[in-house]
Protein backbone atom coordinates (compact mmCIF):
# COMPACT_ATOMS: atom_id res chain seq x y z
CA UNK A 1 30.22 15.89 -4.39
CA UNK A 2 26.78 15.83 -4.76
CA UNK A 3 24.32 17.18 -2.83
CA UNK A 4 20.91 17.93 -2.85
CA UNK A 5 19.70 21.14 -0.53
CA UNK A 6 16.06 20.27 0.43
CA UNK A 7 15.24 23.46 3.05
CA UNK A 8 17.68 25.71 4.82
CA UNK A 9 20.56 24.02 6.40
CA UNK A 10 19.51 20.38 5.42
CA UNK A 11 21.39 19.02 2.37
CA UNK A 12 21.55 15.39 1.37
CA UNK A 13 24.55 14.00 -0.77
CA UNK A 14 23.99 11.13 -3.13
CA UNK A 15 25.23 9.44 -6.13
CA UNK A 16 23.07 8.64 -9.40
CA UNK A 17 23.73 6.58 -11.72
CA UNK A 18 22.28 8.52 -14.64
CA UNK A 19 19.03 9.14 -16.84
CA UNK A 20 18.63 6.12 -19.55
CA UNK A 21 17.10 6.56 -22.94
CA UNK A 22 13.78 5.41 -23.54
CA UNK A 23 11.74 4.05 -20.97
CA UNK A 24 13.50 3.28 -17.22
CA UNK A 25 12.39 2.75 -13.18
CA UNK A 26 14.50 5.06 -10.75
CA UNK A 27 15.28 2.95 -7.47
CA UNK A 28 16.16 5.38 -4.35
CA UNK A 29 18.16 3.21 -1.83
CA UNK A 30 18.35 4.12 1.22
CA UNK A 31 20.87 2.20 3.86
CA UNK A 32 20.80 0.94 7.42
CA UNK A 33 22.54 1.28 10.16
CA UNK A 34 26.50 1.55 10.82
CA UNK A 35 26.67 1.85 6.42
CA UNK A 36 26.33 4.85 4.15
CA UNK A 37 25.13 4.69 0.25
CA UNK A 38 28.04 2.89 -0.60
CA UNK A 39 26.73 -0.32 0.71
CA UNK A 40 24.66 -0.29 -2.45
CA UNK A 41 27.47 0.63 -4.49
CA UNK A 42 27.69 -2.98 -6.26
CA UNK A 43 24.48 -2.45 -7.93
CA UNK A 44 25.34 0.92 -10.22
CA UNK A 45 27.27 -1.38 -12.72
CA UNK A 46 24.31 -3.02 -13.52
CA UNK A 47 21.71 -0.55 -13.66
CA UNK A 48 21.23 0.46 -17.05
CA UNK A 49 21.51 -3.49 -18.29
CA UNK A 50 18.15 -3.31 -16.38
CA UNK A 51 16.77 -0.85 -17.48
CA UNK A 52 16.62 1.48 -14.13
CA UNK A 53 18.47 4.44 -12.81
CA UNK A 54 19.51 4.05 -9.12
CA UNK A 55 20.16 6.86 -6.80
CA UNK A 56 21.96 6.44 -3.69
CA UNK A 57 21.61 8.72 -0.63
CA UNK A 58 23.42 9.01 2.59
CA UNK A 59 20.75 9.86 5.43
CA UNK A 60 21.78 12.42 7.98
CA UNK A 61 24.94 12.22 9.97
CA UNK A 62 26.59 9.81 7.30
CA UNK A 63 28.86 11.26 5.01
CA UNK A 64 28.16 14.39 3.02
CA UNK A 65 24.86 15.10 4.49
CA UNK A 66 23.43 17.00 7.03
CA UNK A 67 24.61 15.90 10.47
CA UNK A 68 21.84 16.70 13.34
CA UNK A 69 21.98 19.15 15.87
CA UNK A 70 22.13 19.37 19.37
CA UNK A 71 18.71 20.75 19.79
CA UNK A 72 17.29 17.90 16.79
CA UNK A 73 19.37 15.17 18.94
CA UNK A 74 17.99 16.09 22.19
CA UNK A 75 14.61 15.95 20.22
CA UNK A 76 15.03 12.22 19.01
CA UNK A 77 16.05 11.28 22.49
CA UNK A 78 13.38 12.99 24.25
CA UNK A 79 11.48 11.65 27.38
CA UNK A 80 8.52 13.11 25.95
CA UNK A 81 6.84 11.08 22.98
CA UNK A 82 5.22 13.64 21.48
CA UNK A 83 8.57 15.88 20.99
CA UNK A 84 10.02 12.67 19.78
CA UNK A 85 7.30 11.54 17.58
CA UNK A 86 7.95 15.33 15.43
CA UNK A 87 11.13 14.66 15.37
CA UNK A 88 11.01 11.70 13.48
CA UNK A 89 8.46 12.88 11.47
CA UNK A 90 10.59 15.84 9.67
CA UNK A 91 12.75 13.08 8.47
CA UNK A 92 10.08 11.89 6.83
CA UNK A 93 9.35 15.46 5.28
CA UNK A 94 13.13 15.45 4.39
CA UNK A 95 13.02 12.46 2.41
CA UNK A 96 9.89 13.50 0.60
CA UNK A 97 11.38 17.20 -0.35
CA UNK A 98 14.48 15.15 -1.89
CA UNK A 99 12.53 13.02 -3.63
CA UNK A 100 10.41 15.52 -5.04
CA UNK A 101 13.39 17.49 -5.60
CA UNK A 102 15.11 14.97 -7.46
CA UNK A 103 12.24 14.34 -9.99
CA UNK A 104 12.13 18.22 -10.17
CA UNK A 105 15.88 18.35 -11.60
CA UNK A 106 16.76 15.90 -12.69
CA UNK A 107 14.02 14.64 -14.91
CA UNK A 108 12.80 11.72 -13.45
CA UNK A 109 10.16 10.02 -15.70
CA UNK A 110 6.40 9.95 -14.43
CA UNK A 111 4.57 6.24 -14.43
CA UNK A 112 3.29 5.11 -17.83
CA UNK A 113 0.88 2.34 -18.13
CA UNK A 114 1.57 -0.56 -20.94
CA UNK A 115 -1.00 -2.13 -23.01
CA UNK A 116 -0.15 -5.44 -21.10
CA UNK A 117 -1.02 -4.20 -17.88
CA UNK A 118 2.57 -3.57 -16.57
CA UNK A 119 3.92 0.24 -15.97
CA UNK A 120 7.26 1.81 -16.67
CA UNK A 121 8.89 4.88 -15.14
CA UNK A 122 8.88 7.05 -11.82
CA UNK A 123 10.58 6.05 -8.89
CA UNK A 124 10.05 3.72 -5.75
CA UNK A 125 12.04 4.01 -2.04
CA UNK A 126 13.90 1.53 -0.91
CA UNK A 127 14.51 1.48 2.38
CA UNK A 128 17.09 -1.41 3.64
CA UNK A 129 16.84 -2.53 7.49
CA UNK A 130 16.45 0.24 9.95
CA UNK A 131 15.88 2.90 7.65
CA UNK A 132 12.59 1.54 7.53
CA UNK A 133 11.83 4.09 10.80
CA UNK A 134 12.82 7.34 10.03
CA UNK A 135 11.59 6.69 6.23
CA UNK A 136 8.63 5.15 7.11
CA UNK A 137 7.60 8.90 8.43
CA UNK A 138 7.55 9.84 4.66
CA UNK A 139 4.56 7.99 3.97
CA UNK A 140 3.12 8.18 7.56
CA UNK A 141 3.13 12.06 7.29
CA UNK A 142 2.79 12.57 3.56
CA UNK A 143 0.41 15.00 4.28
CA UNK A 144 2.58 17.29 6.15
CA UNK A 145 4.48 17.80 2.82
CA UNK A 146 4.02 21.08 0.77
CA UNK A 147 1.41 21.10 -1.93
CA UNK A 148 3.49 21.23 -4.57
CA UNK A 149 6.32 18.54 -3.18
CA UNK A 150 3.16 16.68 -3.43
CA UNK A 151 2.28 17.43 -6.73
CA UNK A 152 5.29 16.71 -7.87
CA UNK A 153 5.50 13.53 -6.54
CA UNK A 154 1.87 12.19 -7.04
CA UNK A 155 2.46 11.14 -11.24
CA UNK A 156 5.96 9.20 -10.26
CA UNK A 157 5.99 7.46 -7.10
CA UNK A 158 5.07 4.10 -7.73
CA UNK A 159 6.39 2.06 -4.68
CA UNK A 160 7.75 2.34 -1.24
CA UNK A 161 9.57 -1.05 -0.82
CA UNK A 162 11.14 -1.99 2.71
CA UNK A 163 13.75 -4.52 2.78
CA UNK A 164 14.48 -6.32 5.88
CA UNK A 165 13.68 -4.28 8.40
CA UNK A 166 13.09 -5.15 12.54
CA UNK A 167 9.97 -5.40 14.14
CA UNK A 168 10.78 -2.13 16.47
CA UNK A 169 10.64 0.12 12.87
CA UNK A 170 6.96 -1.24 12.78
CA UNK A 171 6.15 -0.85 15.96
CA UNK A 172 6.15 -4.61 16.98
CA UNK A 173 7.81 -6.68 19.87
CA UNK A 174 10.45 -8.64 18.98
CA UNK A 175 10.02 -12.06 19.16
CA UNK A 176 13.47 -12.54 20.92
CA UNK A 177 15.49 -9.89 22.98
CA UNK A 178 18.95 -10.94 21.79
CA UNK A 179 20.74 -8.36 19.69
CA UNK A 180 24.73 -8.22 19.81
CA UNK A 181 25.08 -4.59 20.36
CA UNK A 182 22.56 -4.55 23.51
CA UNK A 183 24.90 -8.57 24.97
CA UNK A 184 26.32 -6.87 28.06
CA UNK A 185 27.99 -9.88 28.30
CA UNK A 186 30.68 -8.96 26.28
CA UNK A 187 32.29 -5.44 26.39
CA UNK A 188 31.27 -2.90 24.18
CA UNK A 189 34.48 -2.85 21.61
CA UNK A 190 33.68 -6.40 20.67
CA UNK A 191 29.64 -6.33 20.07
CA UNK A 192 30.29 -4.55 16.65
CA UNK A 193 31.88 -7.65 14.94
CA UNK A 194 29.71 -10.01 16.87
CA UNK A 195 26.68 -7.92 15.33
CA UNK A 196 28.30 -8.09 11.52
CA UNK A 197 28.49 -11.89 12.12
CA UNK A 198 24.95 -11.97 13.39
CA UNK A 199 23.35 -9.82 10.90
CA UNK A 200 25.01 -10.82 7.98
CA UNK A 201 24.62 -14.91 8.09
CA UNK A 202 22.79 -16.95 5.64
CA UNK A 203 20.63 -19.04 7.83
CA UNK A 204 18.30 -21.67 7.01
CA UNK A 205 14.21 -21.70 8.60
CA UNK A 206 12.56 -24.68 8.72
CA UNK A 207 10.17 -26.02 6.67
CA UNK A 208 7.75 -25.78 8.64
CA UNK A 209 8.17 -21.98 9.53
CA UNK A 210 8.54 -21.22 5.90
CA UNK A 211 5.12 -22.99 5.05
CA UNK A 212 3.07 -21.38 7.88
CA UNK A 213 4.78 -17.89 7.92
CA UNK A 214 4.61 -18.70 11.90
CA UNK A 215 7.33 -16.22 13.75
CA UNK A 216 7.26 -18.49 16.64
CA UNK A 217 8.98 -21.49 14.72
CA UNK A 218 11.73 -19.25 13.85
CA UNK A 219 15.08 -20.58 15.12
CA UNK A 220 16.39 -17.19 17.39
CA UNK A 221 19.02 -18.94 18.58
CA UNK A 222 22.18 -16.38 18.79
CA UNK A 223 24.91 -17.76 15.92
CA UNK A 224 28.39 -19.00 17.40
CA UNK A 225 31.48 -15.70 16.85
CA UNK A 226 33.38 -16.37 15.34
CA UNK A 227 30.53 -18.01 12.77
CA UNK A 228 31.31 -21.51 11.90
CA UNK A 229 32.36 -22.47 8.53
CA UNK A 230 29.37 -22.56 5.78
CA UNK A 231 28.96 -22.67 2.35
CA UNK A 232 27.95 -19.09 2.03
CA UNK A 233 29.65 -17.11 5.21
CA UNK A 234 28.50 -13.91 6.58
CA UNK A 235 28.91 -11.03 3.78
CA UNK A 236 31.00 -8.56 6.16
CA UNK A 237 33.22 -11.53 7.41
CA UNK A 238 34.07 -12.07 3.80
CA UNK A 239 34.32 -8.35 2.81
CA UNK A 240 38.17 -7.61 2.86
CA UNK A 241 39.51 -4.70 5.24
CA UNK A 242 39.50 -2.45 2.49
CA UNK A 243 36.09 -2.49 1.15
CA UNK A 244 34.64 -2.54 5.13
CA UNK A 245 36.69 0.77 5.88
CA UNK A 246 34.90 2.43 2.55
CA UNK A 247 31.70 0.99 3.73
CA UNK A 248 31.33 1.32 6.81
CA UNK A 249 29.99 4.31 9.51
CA UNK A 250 29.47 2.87 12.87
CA UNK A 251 29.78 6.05 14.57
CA UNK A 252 25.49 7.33 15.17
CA UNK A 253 24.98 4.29 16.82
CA UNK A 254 26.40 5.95 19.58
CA UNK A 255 24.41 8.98 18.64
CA UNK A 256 21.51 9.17 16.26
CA UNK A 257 21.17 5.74 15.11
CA UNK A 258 20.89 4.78 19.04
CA UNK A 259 17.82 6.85 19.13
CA UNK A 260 16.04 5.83 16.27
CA UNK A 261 16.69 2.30 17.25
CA UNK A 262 15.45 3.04 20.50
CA UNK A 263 12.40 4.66 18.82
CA UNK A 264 9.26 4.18 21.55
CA UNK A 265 6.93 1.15 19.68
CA UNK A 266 4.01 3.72 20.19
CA UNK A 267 5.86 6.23 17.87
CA UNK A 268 6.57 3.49 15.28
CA UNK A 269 3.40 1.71 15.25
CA UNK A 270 1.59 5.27 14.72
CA UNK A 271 3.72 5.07 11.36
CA UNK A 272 2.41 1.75 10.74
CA UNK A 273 -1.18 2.86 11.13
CA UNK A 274 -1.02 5.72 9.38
CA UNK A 275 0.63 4.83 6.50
CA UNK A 276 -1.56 1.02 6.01
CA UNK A 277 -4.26 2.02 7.75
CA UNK A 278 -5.76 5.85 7.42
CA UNK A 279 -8.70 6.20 4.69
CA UNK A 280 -7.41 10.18 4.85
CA UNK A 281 -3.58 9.51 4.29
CA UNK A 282 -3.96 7.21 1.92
CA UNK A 283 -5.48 9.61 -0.87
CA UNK A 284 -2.04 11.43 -0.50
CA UNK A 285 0.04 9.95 -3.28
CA UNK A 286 -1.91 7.02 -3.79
CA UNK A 287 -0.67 5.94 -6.43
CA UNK A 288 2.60 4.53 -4.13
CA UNK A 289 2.20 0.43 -2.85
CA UNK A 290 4.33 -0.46 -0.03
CA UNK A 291 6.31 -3.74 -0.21
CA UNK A 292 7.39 -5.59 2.68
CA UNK A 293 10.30 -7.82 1.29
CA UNK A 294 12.23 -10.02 3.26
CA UNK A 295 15.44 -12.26 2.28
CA UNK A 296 14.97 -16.27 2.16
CA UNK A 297 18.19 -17.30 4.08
CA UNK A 298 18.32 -13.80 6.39
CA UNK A 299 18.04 -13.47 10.41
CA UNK A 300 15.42 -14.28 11.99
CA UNK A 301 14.49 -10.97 13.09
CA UNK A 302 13.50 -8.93 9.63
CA UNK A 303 12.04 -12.61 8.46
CA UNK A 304 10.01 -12.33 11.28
CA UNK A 305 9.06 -9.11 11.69
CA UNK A 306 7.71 -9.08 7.37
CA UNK A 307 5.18 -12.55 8.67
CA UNK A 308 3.68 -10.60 11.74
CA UNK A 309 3.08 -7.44 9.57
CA UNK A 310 1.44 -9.71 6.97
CA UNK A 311 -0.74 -11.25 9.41
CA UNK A 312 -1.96 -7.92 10.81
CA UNK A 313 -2.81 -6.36 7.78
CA UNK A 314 -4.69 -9.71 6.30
CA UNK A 315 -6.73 -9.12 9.65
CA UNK A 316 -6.81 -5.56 8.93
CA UNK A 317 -7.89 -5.89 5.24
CA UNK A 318 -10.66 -8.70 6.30
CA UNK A 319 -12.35 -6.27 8.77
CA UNK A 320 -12.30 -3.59 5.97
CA UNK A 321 -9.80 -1.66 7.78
CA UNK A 322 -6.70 -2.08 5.45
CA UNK A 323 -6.67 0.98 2.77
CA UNK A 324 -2.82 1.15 0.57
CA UNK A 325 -1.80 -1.58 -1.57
CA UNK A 326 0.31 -3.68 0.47
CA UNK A 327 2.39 -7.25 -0.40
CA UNK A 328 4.82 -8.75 1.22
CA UNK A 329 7.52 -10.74 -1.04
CA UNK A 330 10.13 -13.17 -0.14
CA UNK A 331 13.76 -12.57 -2.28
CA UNK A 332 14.84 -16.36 -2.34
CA UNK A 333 17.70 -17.60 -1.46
CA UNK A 334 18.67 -13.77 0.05
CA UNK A 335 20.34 -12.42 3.22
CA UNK A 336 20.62 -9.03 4.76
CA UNK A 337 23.01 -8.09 2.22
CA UNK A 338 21.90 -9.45 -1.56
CA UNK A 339 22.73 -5.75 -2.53
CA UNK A 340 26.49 -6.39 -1.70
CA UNK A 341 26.45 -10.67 -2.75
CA UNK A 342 24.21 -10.67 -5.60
CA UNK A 343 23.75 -6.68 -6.98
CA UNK A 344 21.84 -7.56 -10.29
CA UNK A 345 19.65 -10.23 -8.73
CA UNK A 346 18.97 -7.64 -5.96
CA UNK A 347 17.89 -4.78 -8.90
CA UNK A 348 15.85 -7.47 -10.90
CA UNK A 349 14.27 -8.41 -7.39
CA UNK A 350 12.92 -5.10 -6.80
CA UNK A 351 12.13 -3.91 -10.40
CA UNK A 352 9.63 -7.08 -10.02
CA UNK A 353 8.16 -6.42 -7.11
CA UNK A 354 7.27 -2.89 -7.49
């Protein structure tokens, strides 16, 4: 199993799926909630095809890693802001000592510029739906990183890439308060299939939202459980027992997952501004864009949350205020789950857009 021991008591395990000869991208994925890395597990087939090296991590308290403590728990879930702001913040220092570990051993190619203007090499995060808040702390708080993590990291990270994620890991309001796993409505043994429905749907915006990137003509409405019948039904109502049960973690949303999700919008939108936004911060690995993607046909809550982000920081970049390279991309035709429906389209998505 392996794992990769980033300070004293904190190890992270994760699968790779190998160095390449010649030029090659690495891709860190990191999942969501209620899934570990092998969500992402479709894509390693295809990797070297495409000429990129994906690693796979599980985040703390999913398999093989780290689970929290008491005292870090009680931290997350703290009345005080503050307290809870540090908290989430070490994750962030976390992810950055793996990912400077990981280009320390295991020889992880620095960027190279082409004579045609494109690049090759080093390594972007990916962070898939609500990782988006504990990773966006990475970036946010780059500078609390050791020197020579940073170092390290500087000639290879090319891209942090977020992949739809919920307003709340910004530090937005929602435009709608429905989520499954908060409908008291129905009791609580019952919300976690409702939710795989929900969040795993292809749905189809209007063409008017789609044209004007206007959250407010996005249809919120809650989808029907069991989901009607569709060309394309949801991914995890498809996914047969078997590959659910080796997929699946549900159990920190009762836990750790509950608190990040939960995350105060103060604490989240302080990421937001530090990473887009801070002339100082952004001279720490500057070389890294961030990418906001968002899937054509997913909810309406990461399609959302990627057009009110975009709005802000064109406001943001016209009053000069705007500092790291920043696009937001749409993956056509894509749901909350291309990684598991369409892997290779998924990899060639992401090798284009960072």
């Amino acid at each position: 199993m392996p794992l990769a021991t980033v300070r004293d008591g904190v190890a992270f395990y994760y699968e790779d799926s190998g160095p390449l000869e010649g030029p090659y991208t690495t891709l860190v994925m990191v999942h969501g909630t209620a899934f570990h890395a092998d969500i992402f597990g479709p894509m390693l087939p295809f990797a070297s095809a495409n000429r990129v090296r994906i690693v796979l991590v599980n985040r703390r308290d999913y398999p093989g890693s780290t689970p929290f403590s008491t005292e870090e728990l009680a931290a997350l879930s703290s009345a005080d802001l503050e307290v809870r702001a540090d908290a989430l913040s070490k994750q962030g220092v976390e992810i950055g000592l793996f990912l400077a570990w990981l280009v320390h051993t295991q020889g992880i190619p620095p960027v190279t510029a082409d004579a045609d203007g494109t690049s090759q090499g080093g390594l972007a995060l990916v962070a898939w739906s609500l990782a988006h808040t504990p990773m966006a702390a990475f970036l946010a708080y780059a500078d609390a990183l050791p020197e020579d993590a940073r170092a390290t990291l500087e000639p290879c990270l090319r891209a942090y890439c977020i992949y739809d994620a919920p307003h709340t890991s910004f530090g937005l309001q929602t435009i709608d308060s429905y989520h499954p796993l908060l409908d008291t409505t129905y009791p609580p043994e019952s919300r976690v299939p409702r939710f795989f429905s929900w969040v795993s749907a292809y749905y189809t915006h209007s063409a008017a939202a789609l044209a004007s990137h206007d959250p407010a003509l996005l249809d919120t409405t809650p989808l029907p459980f069991p989901a009607p019948p569709a060309p394309r039904p949801p991914t995890l109502d498809a996914m047969t027992p078997a590959d659910m049960a080796r997929v699946a973690w549900p159990g920190p949303i009762e836990g750790s997952e509950g608190y990040i999700h939960g995350m105060p919008l103060a604490i989240t939108w302080r990421q937001t501004e530090r990473t887009l936004f801070d002339a100082r911060l952004a001279r720490v690995l500057p070389r890294c864009r961030v990418v906001v993607a968002w899937g054509g046909e997913t909810l309406w809550e990461s399609v959302g949350a990627a057009w009110a982000l975009e709005r802000i920081y064109r406001e943001r970049k016209e009053a000069g205020d705007a500092v790291r390279p920043f696009d937001v991309v749409m993956m056509p035709g894509a749901n909350h789950f291309p990684h598991w429906d369409e892997p290779e389209k998924m990899i060639q998505f992401l090798r284009s857009v960072i």
